[in-house]
N, C-alpha and C. Protein backbone atom coordinates (compact mmCIF):
# COMPACT_ATOMS: atom_id res chain seq x y z
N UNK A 1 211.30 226.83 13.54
CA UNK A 1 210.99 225.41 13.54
C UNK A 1 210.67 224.93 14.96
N UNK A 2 211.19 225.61 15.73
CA UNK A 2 210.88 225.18 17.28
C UNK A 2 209.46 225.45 17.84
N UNK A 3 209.12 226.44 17.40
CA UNK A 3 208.02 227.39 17.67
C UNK A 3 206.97 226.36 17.20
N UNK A 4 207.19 225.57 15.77
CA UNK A 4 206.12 224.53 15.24
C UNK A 4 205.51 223.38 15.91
N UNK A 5 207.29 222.78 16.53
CA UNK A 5 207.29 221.46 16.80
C UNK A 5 206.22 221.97 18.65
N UNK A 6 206.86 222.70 19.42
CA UNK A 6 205.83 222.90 20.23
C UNK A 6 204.72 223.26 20.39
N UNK A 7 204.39 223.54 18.88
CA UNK A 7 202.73 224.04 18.88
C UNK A 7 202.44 223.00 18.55
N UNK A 8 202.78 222.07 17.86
CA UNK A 8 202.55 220.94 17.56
C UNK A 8 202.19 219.97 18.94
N UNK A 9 203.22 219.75 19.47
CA UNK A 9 203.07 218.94 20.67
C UNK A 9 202.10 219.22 21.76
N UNK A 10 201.42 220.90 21.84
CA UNK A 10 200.89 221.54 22.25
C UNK A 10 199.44 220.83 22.36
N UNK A 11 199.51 220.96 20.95
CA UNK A 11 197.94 220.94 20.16
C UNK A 11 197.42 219.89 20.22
N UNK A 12 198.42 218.65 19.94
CA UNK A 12 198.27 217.48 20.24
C UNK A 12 198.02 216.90 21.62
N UNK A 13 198.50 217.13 22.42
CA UNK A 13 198.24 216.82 24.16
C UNK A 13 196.77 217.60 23.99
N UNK A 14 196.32 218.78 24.09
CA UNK A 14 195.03 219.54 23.80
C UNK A 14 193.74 218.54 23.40
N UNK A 15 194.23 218.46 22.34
CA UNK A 15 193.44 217.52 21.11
C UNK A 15 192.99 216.22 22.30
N UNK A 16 193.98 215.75 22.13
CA UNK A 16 194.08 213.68 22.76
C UNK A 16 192.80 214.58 24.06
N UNK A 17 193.17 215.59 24.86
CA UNK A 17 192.88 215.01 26.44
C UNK A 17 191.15 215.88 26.16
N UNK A 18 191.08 216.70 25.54
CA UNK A 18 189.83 217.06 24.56
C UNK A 18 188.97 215.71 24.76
N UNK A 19 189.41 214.98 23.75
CA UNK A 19 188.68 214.37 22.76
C UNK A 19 188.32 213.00 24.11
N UNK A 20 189.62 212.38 24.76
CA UNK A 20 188.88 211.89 25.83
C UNK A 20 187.92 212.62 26.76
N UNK A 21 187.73 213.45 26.65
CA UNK A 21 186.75 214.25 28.20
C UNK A 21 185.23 213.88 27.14
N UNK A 22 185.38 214.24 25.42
CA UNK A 22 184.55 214.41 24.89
C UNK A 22 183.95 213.08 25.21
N UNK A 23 184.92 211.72 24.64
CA UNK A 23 184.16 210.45 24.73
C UNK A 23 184.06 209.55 25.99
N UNK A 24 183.89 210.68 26.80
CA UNK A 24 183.23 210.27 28.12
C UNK A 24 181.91 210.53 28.15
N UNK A 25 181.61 211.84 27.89
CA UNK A 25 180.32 212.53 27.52
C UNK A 25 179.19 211.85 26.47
N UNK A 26 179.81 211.65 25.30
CA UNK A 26 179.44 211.04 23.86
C UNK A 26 179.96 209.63 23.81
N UNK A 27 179.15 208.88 24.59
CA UNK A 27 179.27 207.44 24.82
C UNK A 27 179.12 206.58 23.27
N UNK A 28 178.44 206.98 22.24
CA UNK A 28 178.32 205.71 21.33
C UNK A 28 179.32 205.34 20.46
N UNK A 29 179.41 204.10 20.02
CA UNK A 29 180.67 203.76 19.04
C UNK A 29 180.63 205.03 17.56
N UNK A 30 179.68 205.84 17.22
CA UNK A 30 179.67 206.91 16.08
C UNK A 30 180.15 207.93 16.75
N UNK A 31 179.42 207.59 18.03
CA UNK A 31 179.95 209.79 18.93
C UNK A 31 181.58 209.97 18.75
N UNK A 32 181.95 208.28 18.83
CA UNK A 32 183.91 208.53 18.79
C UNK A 32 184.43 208.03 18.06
N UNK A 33 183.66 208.06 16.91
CA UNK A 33 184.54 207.75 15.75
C UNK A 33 184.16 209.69 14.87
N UNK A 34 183.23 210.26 15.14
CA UNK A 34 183.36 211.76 14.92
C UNK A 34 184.09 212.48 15.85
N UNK A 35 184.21 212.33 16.62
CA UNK A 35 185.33 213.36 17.90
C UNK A 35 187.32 212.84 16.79
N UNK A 36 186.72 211.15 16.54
CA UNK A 36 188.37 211.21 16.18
C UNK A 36 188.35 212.04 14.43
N UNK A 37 187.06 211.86 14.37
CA UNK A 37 187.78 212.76 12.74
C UNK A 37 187.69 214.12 13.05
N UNK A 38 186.94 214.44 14.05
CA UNK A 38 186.98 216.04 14.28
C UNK A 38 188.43 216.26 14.80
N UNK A 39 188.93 215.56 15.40
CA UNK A 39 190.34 215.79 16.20
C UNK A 39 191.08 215.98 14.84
N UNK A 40 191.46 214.62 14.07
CA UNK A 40 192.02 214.69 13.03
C UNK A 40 192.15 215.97 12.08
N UNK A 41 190.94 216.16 11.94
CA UNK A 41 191.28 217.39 10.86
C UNK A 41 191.63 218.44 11.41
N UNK A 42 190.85 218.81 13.00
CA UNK A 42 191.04 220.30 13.44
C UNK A 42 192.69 220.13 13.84
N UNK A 43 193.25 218.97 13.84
CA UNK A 43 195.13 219.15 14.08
C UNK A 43 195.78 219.34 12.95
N UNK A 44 195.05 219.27 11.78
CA UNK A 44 195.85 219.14 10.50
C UNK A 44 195.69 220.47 10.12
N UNK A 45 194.43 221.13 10.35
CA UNK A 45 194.23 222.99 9.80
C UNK A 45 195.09 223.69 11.23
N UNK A 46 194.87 223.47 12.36
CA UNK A 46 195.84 224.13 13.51
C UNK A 46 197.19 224.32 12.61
N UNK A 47 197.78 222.99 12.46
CA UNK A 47 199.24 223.46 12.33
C UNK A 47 199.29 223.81 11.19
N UNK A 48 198.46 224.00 9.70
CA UNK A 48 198.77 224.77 8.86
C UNK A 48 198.65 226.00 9.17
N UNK A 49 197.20 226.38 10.00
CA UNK A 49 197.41 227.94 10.33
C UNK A 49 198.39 228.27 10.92
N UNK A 50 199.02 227.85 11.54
CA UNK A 50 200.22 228.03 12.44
C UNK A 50 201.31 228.66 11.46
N UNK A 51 201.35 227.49 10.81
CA UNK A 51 202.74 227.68 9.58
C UNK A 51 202.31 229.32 9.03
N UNK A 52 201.43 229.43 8.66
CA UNK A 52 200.79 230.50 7.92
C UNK A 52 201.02 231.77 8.74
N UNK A 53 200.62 231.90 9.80
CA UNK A 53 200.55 232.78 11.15
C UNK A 53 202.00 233.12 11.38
N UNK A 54 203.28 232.19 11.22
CA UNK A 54 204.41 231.76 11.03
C UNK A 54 204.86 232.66 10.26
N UNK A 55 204.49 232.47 8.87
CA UNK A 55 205.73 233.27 7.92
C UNK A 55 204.73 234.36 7.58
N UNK A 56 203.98 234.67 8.09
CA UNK A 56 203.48 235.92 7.73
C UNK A 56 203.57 236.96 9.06
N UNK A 57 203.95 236.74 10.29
CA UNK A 57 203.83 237.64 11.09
C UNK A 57 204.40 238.64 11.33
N UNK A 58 205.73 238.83 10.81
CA UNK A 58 206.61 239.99 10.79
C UNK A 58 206.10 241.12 9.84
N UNK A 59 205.46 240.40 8.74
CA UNK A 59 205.09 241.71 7.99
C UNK A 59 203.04 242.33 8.77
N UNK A 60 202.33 241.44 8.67
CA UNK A 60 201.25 242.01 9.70
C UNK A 60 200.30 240.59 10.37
N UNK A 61 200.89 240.50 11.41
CA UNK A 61 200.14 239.52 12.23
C UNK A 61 198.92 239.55 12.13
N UNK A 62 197.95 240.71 11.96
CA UNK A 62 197.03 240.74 12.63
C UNK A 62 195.80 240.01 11.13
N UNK A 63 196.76 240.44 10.24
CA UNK A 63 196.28 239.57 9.25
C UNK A 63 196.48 238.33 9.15
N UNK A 64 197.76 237.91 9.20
CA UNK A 64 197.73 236.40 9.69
C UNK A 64 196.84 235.34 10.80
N UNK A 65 196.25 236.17 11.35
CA UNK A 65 195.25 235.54 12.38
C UNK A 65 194.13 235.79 12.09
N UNK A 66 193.54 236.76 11.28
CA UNK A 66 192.54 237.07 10.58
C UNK A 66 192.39 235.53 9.91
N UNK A 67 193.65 235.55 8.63
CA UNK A 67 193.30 234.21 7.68
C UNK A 67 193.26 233.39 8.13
N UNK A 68 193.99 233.00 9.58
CA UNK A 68 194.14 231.88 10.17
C UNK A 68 192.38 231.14 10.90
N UNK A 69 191.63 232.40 10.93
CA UNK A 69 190.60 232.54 11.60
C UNK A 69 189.36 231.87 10.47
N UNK A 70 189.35 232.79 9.50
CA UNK A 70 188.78 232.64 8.28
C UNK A 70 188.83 231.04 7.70
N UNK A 71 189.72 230.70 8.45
CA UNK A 71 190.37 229.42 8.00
C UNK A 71 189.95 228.52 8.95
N UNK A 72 189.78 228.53 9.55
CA UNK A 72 188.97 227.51 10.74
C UNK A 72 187.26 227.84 10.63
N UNK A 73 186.84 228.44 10.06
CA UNK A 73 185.62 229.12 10.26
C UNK A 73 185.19 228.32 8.71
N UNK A 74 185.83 228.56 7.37
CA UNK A 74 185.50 227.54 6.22
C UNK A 74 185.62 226.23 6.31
N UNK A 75 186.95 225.64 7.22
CA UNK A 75 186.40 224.37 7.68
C UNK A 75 185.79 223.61 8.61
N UNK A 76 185.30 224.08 9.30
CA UNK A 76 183.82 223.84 10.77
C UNK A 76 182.82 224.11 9.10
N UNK A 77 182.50 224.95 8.53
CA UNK A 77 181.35 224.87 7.80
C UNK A 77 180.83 223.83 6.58
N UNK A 78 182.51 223.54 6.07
CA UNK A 78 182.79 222.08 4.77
C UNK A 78 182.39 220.89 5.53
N UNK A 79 182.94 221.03 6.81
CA UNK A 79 182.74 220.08 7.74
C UNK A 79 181.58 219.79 7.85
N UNK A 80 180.67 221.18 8.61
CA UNK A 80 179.28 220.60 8.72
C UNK A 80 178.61 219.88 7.48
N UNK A 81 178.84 220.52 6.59
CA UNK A 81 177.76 220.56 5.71
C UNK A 81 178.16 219.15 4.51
N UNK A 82 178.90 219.34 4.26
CA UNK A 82 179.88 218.31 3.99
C UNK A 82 180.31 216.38 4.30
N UNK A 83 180.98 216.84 5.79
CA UNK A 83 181.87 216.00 6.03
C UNK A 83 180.55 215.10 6.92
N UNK A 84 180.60 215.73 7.94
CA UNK A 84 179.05 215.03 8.66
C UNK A 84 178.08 214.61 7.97
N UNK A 85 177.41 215.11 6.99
CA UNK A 85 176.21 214.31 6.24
C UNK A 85 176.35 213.64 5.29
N UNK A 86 177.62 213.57 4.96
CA UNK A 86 178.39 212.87 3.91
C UNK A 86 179.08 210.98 4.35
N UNK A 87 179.16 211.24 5.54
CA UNK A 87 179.69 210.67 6.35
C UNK A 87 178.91 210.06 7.46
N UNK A 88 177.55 210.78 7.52
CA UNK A 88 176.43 210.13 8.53
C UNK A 88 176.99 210.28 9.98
N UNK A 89 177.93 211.65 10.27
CA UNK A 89 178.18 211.53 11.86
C UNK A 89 177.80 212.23 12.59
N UNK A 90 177.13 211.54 13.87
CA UNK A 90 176.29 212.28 14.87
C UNK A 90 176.96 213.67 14.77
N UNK A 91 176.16 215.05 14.53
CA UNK A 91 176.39 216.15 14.69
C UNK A 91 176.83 216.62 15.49
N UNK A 92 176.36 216.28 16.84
CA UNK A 92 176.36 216.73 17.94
C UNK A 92 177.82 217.45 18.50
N UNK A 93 178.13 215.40 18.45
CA UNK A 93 179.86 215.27 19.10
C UNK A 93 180.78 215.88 18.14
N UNK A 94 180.18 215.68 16.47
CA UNK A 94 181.70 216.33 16.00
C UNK A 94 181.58 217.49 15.41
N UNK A 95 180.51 218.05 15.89
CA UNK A 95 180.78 219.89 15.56
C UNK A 95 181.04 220.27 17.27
N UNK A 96 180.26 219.68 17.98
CA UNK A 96 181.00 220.47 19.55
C UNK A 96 182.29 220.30 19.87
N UNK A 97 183.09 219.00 19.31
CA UNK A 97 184.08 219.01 19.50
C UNK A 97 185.12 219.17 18.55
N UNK A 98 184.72 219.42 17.45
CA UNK A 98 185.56 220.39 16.45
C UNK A 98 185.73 221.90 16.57
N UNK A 99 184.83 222.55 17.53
CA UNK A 99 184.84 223.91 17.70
C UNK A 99 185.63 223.85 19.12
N UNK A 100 185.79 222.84 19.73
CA UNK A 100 185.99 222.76 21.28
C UNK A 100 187.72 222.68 20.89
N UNK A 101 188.38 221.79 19.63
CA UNK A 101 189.67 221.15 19.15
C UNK A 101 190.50 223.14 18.90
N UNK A 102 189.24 223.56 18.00
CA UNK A 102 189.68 224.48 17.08
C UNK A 102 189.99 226.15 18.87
N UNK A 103 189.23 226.38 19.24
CA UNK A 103 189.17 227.30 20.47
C UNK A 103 190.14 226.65 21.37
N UNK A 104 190.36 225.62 21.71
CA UNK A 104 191.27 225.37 23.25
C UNK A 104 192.91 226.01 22.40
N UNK A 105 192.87 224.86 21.09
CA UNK A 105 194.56 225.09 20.33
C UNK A 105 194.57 226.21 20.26
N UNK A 106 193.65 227.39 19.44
CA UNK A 106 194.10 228.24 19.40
C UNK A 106 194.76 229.73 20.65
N UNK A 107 194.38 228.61 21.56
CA UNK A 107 194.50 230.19 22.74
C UNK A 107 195.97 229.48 22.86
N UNK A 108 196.98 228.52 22.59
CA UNK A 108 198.42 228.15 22.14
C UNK A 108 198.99 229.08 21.98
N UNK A 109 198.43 229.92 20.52
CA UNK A 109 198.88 230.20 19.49
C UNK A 109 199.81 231.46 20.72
N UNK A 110 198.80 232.60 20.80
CA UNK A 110 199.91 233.98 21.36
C UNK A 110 201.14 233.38 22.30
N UNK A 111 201.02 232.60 23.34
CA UNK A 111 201.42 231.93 23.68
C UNK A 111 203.30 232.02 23.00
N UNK A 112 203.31 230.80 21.86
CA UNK A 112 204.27 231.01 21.19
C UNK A 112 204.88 231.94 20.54
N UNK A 113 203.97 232.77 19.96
CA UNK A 113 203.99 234.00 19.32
C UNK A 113 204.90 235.33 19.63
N UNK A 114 204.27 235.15 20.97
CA UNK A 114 205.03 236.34 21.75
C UNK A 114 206.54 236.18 22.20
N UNK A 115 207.20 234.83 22.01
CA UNK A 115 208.20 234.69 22.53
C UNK A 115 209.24 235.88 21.35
């Protein structure tokens, strides 16, 4: 449970200081209202993969990061295809910074892992 709450807190500081650098860059009132749903969701699949990565690592990690992977990779694509045109949000900002949310958190992960 410890291991969560700091990946959590992790991911979140990540996320927030992310997503400001992003809407410095991506000035319009749409560029940051997609950085905040890209933030949003890529914190909500982080810490499920986590959990997942979690109770599966003793028996084979390497699969657990596999699915965990697989798992960020189906939602960047629901997302694109999906959530953005569904939603009318500049592409730009919230696939660069949904892949930017999903790559910084995950280099967290060994991090905790290894303890």
């Amino acid at each position: 449970m410890k291991r969560f709450a700091i990946f959590a807190v992790a991911s979140a500081v990540v996320i927030v200081v992310v997503a400001v650098l992003f809407g410095m860059i991506f000035g319009t009132p749409a560029d940051h209202r997609a950085i905040r749903i890209s933030a949003i969701i890529a914190y909500c699949v982080q810490l499920f993969g986590f959990v997942v990565v979690l109770l599966v690592r003793t028996s084979n990690i390497f699969a657990a990061w596999g699915l965990g992977m697989l798992l960020r990779l189906v939602t960047l694509a629901v997302f694109a295809f999906l959530v953005v045109r569904g939603m009318r949000l500049p592409p730009e900002s919230a696939l660069i910074s949904m892949v930017a949310f999903f790559f910084l958190t995950t280099l967290v992960e060994p991090v905790l892992l290894k303890r």
